[in-house]
C-alpha atoms as a PDB file:
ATOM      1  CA  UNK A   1     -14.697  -8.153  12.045  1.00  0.00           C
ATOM      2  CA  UNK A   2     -16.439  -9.784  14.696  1.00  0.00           C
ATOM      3  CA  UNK A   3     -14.685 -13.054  13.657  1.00  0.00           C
ATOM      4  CA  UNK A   4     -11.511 -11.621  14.097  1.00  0.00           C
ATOM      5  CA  UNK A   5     -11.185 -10.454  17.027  1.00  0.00           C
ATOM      6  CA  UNK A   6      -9.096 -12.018  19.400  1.00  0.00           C
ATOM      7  CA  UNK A   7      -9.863 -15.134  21.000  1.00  0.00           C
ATOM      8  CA  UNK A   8      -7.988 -16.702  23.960  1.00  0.00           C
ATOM      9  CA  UNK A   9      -7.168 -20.499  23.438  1.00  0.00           C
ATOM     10  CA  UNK A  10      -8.753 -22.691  25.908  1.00  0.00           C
ATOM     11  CA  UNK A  11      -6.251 -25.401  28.013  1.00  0.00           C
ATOM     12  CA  UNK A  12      -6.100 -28.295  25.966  1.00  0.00           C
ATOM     13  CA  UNK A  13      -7.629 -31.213  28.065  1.00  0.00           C
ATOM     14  CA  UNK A  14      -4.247 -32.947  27.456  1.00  0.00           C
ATOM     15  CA  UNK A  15      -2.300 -30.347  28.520  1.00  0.00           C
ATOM     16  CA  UNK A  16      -4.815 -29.897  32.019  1.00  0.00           C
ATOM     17  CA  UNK A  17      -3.933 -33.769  32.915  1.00  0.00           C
ATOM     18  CA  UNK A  18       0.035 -33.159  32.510  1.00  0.00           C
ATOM     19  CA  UNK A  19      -0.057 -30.223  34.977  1.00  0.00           C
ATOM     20  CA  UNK A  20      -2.060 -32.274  37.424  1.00  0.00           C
ATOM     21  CA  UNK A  21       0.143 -35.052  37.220  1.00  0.00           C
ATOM     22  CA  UNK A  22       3.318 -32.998  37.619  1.00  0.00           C
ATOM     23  CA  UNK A  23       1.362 -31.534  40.499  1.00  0.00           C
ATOM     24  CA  UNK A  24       0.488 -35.285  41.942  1.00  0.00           C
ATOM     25  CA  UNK A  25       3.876 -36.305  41.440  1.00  0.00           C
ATOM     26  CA  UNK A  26       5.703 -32.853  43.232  1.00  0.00           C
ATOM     27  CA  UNK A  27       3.576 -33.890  45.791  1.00  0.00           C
ATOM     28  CA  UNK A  28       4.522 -37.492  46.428  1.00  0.00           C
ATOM     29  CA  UNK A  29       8.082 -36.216  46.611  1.00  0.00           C
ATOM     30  CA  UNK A  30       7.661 -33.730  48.860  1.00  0.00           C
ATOM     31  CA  UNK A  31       6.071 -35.991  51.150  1.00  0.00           C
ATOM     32  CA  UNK A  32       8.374 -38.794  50.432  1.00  0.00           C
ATOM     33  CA  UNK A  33      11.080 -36.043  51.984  1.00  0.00           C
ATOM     34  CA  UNK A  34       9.138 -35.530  55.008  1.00  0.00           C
ATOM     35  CA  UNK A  35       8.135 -39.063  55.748  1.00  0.00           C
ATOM     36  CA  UNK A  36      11.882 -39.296  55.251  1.00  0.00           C
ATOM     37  CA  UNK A  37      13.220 -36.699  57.544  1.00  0.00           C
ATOM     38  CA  UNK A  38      10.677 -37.649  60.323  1.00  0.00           C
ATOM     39  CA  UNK A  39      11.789 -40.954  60.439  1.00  0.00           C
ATOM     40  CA  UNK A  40      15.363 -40.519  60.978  1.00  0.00           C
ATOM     41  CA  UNK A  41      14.945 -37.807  63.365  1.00  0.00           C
ATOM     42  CA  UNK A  42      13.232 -41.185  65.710  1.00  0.00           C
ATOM     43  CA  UNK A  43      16.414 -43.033  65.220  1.00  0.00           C
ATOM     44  CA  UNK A  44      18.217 -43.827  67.831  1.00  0.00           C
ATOM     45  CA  UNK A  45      22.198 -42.522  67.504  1.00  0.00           C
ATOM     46  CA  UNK A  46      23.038 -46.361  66.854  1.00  0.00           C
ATOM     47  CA  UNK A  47      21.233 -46.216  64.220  1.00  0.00           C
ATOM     48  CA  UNK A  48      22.101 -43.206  62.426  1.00  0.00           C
ATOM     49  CA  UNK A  49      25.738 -43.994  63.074  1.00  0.00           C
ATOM     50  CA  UNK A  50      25.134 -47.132  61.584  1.00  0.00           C
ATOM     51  CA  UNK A  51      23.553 -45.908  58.563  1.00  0.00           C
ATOM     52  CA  UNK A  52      25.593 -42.822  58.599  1.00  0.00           C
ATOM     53  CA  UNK A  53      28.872 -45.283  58.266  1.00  0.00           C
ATOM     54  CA  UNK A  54      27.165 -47.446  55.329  1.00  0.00           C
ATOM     55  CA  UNK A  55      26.119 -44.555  52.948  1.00  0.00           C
ATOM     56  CA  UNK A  56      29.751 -43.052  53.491  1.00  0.00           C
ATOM     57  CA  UNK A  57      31.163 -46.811  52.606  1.00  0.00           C
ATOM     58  CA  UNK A  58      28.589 -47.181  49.937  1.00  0.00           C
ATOM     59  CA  UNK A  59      29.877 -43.330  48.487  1.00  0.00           C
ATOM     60  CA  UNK A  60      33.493 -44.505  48.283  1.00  0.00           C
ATOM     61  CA  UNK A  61      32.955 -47.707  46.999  1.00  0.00           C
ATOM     62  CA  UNK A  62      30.970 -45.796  44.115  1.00  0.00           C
ATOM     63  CA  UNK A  63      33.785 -42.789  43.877  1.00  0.00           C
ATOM     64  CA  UNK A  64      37.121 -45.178  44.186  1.00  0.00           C
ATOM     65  CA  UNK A  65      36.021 -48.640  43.136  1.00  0.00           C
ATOM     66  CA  UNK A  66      37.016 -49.590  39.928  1.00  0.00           C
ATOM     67  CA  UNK A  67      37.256 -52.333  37.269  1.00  0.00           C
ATOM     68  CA  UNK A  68      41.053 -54.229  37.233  1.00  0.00           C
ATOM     69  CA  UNK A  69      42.736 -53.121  34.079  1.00  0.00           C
ATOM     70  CA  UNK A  70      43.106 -56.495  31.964  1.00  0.00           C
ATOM     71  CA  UNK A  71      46.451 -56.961  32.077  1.00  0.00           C
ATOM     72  CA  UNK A  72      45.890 -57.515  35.979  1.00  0.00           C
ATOM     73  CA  UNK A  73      43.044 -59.954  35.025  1.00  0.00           C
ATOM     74  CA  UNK A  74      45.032 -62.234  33.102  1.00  0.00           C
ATOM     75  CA  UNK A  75      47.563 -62.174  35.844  1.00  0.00           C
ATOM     76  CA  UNK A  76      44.977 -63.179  38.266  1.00  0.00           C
ATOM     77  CA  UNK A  77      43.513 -66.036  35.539  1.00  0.00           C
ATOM     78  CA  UNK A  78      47.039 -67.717  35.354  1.00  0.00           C
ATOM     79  CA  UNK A  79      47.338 -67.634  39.143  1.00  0.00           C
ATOM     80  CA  UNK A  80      44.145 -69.210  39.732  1.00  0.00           C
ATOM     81  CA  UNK A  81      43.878 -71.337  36.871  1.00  0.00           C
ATOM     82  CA  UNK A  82      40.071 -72.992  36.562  1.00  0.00           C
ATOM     83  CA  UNK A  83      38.823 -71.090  39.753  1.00  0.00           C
ATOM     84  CA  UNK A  84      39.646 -67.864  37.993  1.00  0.00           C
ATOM     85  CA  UNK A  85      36.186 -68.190  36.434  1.00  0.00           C
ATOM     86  CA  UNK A  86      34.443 -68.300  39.472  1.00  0.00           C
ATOM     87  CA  UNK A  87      36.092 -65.024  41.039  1.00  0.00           C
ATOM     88  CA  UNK A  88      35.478 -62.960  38.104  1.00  0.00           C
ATOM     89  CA  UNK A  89      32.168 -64.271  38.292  1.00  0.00           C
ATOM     90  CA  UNK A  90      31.716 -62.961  41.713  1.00  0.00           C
ATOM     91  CA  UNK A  91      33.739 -59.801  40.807  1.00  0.00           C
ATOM     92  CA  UNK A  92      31.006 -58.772  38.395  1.00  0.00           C
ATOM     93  CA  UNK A  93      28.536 -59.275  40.613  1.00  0.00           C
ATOM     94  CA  UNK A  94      30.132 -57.451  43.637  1.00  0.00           C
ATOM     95  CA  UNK A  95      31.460 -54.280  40.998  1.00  0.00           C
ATOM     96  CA  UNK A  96      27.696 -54.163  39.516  1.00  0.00           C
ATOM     97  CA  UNK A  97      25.595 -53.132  43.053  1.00  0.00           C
ATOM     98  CA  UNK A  98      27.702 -49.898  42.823  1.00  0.00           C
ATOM     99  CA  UNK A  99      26.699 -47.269  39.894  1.00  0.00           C
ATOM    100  CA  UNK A 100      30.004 -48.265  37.791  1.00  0.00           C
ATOM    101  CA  UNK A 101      29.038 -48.958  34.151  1.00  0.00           C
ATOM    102  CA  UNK A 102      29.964 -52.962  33.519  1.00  0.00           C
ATOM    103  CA  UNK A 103      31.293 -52.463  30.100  1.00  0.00           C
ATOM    104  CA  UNK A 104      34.405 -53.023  30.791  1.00  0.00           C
ATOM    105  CA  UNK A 105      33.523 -56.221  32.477  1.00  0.00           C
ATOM    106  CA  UNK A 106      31.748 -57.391  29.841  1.00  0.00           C
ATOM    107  CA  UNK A 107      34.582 -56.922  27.657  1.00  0.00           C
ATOM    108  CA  UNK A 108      36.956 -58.570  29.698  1.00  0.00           C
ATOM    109  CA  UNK A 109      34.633 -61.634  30.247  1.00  0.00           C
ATOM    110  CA  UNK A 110      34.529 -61.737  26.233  1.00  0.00           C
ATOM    111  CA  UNK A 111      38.266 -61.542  26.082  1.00  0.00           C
ATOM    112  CA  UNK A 112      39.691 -64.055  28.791  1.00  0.00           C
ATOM    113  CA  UNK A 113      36.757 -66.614  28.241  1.00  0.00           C
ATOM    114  CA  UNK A 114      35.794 -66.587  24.569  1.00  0.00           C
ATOM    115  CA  UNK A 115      32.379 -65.240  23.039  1.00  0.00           C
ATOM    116  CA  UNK A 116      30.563 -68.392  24.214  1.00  0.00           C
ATOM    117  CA  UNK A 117      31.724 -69.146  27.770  1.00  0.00           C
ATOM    118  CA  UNK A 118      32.243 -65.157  27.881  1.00  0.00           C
ATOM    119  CA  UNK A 119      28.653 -64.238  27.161  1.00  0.00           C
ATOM    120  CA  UNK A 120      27.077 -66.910  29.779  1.00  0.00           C
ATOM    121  CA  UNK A 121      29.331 -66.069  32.392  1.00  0.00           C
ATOM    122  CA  UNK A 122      28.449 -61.918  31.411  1.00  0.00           C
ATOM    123  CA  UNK A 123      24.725 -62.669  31.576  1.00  0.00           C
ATOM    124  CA  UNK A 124      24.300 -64.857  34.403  1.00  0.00           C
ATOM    125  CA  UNK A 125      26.293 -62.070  36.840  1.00  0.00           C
ATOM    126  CA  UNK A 126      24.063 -59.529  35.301  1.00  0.00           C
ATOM    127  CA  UNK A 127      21.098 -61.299  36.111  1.00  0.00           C
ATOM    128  CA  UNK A 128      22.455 -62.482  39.850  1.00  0.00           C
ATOM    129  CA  UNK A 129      23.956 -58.666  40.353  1.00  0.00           C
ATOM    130  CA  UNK A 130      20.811 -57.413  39.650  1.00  0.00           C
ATOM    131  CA  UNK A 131      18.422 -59.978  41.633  1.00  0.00           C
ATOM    132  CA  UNK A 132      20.717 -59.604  44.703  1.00  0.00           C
ATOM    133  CA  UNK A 133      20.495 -55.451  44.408  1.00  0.00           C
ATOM    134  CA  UNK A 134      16.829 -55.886  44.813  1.00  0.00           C
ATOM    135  CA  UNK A 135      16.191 -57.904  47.183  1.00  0.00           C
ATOM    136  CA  UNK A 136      19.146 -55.876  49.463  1.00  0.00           C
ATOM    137  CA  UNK A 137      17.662 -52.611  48.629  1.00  0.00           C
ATOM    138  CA  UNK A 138      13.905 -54.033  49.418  1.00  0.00           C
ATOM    139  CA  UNK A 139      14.785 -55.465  52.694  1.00  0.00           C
ATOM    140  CA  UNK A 140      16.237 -52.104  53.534  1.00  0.00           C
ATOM    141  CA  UNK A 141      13.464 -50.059  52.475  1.00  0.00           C
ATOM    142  CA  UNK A 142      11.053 -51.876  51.394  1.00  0.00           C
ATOM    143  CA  UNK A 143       8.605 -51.900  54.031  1.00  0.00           C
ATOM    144  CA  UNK A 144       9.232 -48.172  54.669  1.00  0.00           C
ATOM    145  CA  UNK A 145       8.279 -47.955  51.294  1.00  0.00           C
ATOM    146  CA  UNK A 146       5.187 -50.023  50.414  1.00  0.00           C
ATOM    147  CA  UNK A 147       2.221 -48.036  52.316  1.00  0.00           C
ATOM    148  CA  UNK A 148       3.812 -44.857  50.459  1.00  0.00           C
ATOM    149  CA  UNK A 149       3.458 -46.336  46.973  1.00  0.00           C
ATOM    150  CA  UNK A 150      -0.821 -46.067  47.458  1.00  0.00           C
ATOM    151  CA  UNK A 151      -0.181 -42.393  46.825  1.00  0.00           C
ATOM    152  CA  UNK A 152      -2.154 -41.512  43.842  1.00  0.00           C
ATOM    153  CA  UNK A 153       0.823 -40.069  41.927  1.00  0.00           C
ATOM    154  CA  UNK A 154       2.363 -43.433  41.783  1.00  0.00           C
ATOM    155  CA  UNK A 155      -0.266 -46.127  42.347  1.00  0.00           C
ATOM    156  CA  UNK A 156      -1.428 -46.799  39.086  1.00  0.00           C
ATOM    157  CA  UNK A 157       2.469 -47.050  37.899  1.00  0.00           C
ATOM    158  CA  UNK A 158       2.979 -49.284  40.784  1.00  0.00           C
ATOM    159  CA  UNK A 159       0.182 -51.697  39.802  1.00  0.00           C
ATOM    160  CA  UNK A 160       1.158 -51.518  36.600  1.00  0.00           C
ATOM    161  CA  UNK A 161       4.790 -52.915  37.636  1.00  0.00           C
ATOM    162  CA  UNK A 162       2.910 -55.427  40.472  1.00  0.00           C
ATOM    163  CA  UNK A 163       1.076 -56.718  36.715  1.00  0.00           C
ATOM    164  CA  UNK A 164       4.261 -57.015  34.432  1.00  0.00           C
ATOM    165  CA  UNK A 165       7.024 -55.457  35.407  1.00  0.00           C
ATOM    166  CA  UNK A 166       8.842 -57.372  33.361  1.00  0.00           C
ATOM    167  CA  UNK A 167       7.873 -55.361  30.277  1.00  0.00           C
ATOM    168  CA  UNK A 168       9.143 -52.251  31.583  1.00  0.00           C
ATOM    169  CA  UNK A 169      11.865 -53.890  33.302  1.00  0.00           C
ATOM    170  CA  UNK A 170      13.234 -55.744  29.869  1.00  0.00           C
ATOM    171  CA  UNK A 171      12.332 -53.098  27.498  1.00  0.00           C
ATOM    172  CA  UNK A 172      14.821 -50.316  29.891  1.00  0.00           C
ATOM    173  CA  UNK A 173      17.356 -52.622  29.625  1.00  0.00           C
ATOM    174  CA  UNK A 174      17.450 -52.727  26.534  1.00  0.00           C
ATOM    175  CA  UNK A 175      18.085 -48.946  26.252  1.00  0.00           C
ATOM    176  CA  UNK A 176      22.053 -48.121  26.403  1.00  0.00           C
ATOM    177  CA  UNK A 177      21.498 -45.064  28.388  1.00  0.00           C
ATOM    178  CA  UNK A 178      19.171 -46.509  31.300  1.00  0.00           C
ATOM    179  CA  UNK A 179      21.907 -47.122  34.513  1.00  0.00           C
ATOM    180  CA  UNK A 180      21.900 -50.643  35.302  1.00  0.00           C
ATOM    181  CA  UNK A 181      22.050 -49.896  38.921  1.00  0.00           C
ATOM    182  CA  UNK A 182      20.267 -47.518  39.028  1.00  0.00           C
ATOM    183  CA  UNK A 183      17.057 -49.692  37.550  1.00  0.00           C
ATOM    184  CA  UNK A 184      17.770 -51.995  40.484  1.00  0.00           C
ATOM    185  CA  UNK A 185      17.922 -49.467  43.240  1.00  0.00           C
ATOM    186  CA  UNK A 186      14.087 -48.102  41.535  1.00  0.00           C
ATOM    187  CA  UNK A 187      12.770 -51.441  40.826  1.00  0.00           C
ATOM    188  CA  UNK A 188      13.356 -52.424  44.436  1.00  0.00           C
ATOM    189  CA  UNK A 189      10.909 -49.598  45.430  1.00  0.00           C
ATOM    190  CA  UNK A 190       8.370 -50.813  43.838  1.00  0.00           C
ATOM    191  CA  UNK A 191       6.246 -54.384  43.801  1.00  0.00           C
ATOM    192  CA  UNK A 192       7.947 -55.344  40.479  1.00  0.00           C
ATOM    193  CA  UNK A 193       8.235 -59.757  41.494  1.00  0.00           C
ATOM    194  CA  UNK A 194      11.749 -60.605  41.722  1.00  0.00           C
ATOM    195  CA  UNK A 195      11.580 -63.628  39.303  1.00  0.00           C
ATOM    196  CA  UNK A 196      10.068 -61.793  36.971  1.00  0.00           C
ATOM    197  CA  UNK A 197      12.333 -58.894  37.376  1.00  0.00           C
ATOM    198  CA  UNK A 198      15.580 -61.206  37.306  1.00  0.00           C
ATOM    199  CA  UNK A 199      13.895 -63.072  33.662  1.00  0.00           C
ATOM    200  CA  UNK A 200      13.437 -59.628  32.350  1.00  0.00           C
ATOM    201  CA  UNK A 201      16.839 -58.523  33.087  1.00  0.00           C
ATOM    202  CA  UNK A 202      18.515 -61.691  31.573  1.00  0.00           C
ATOM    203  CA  UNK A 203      16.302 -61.460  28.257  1.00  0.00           C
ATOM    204  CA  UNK A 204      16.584 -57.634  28.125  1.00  0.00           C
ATOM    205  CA  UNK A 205      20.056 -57.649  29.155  1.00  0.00           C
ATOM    206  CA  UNK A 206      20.997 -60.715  25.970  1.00  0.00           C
ATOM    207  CA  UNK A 207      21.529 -58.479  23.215  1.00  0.00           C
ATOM    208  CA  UNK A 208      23.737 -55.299  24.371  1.00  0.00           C
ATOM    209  CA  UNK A 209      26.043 -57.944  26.426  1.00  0.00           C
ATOM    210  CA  UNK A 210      26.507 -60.403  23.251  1.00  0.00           C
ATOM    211  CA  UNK A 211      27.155 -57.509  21.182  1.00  0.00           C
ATOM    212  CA  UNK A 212      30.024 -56.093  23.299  1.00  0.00           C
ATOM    213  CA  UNK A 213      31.465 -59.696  23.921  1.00  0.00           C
ATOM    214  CA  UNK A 214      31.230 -60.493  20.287  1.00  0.00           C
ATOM    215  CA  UNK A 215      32.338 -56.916  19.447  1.00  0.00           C
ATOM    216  CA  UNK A 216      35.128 -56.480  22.132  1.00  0.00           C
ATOM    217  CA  UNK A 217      37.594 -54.389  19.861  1.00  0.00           C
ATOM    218  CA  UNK A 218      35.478 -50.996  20.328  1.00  0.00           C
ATOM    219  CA  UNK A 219      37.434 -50.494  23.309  1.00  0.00           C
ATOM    220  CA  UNK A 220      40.442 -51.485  21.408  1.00  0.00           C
ATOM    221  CA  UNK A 221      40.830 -50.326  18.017  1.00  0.00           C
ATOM    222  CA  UNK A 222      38.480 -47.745  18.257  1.00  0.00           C
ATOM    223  CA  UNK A 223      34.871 -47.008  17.257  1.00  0.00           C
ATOM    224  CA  UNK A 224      33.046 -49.810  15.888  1.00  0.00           C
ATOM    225  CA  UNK A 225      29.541 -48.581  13.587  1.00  0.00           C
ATOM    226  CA  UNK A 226      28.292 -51.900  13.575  1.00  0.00           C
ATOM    227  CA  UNK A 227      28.101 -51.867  17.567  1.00  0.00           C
ATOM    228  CA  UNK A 228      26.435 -47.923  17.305  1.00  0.00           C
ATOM    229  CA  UNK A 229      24.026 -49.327  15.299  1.00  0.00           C
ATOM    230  CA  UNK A 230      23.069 -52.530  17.166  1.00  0.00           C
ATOM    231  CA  UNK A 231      23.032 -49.769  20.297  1.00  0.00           C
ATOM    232  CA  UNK A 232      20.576 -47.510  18.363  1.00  0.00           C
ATOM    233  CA  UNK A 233      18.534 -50.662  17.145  1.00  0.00           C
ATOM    234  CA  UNK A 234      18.240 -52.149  20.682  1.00  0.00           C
ATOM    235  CA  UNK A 235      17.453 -48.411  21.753  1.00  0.00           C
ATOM    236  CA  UNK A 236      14.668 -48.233  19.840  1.00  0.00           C
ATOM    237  CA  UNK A 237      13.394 -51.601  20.555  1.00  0.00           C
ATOM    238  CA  UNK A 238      13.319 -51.004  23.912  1.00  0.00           C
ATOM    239  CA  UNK A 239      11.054 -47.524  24.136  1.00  0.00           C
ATOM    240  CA  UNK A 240       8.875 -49.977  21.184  1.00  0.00           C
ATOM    241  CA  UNK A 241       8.868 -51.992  24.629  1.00  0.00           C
ATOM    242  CA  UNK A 242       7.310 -49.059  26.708  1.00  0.00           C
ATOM    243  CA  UNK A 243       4.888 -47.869  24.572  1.00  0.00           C
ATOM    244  CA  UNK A 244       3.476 -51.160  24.511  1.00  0.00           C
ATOM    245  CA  UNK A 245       3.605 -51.546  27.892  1.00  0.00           C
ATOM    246  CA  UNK A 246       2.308 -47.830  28.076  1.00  0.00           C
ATOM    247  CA  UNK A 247      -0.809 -48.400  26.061  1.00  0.00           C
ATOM    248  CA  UNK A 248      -1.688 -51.887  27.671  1.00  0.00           C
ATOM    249  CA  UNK A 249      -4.574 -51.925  30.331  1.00  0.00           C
ATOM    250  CA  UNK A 250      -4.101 -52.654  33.773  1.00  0.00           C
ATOM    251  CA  UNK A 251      -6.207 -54.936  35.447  1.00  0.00           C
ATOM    252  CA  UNK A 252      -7.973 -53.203  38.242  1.00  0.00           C
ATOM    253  CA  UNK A 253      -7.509 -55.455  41.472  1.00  0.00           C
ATOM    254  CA  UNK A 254      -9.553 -55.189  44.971  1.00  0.00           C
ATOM    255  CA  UNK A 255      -6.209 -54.629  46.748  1.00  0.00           C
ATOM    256  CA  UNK A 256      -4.934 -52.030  44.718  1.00  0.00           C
ATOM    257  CA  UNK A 257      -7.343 -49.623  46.167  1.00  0.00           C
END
């Protein structure tokens, strides 16, 4: 009878960790918002103007922006001849610092230059788009940034992207459902290396953009399984990728105290 009786379950030690690292974390964002709010309350009005009138340009760009159809593409491509290439090129990489899905560029690169040509000019403004979001978003915030990452919510996960960020970096990439902008704007944030980053992005990046060059008639003709299942496989691949990366030690470094 004794044996029966009731007995309350302890807190799994697993379960004690989670809580204090969603406690560590609500933290860090919290003061994140207050380090934030303080310092734009000592801006001057310049300033905030100035910043003010980017954010709303940077909101409209994201809202009303949006990829020429194709049709206007190949009207642009016979007007410009050979340079066409080149102003796609820089199309891509202009469209892609917004949060608008590149898909359809992709497509189009597959369609008006071939799979070959298509897929190298695809990947290289991938690569470029995402280099140049980077570095623009880390000179803007960067330095506001960097004494905030030593909080110990996110320092280990910082010094774990200072290490090789390019594991985590190339393994989200390859996940379908992982914003490409949005891993730039993040990245930036942190003290993932930009070469590594950008080599990452281009090898992580490969497979999803030669499937949808090669495979260009989803958007076409409809749903295509063999591209859902090249999505799935690279999907997989990729959290494969973080788990890895997950279960990998970190060097401990004097300077990441």
């Amino acid at each position: 009878m004794a044996f029966s009786c009731c007995s309350r379950r302890r807190p799994s030690v697993s379960s004690t960790t989670d809580e204090q690292l969603v406690g560590k974390i609500r933290e860090f964002m919290a003061s994140l918002v207050r380090d934030a709010v303080d310092s734009m309350r000592a801006w001057s009005w310049m300033k905030r103007c100035i910043i003010s009138a980017g954010l709303i340009l940077f909101l409209a760009c994201t809202i009303f922006l949006e990829v020429p159809p194709l049709s206007v593409l190949r009207g642009w491509a016979d007007s410009l001849g050979s340079s066409f290439i080149i102003v796609f090129w820089l199309l891509y990489v202009a469209i892609t610092q917004f949060p608008i899905p590149r898909t359809l560029l992709t497509l189009a690169s597959g369609v008006l230059f071939g799979p070959a040509l298509g897929t190298l000019v695809a990947l290289t403004a991938t690569t470029a788009s995402a280099m140049l979001s980077l570095v623009v978003v880390r000179r803007l915030l960067g330095e506001w940034m960097a004494p905030r990452l030593k909080h110990p919510a996110v320092a280990s996960i910082n010094t774990r992207l200072r290490q090789r960020g390019w594991l985590a970096v190339g393994s989200l990439r390859l996940i379908a459902g992982v914003p490409f902008s949005v891993l730039n704007y993040v990245a930036a944030l942190t003290s993932v290396r930009v070469i590594p980053f950008g080599a990452a992005t281009l090898i992580g990046s490969a497979p999803g953009t030669c499937a949808t060059v090669f495979i260009g008639d989803t958007l076409t003709t409809g749903f295509n399984p063999v591209l859902a299942v090249v999505t799935v496989g690279l999907a997989c691949l990729g959290f494969v990728g973080l788990l890895i990366d997950a279960k990998a030690p970190v060097r401990n470094q004097p300077n990441d105290a």
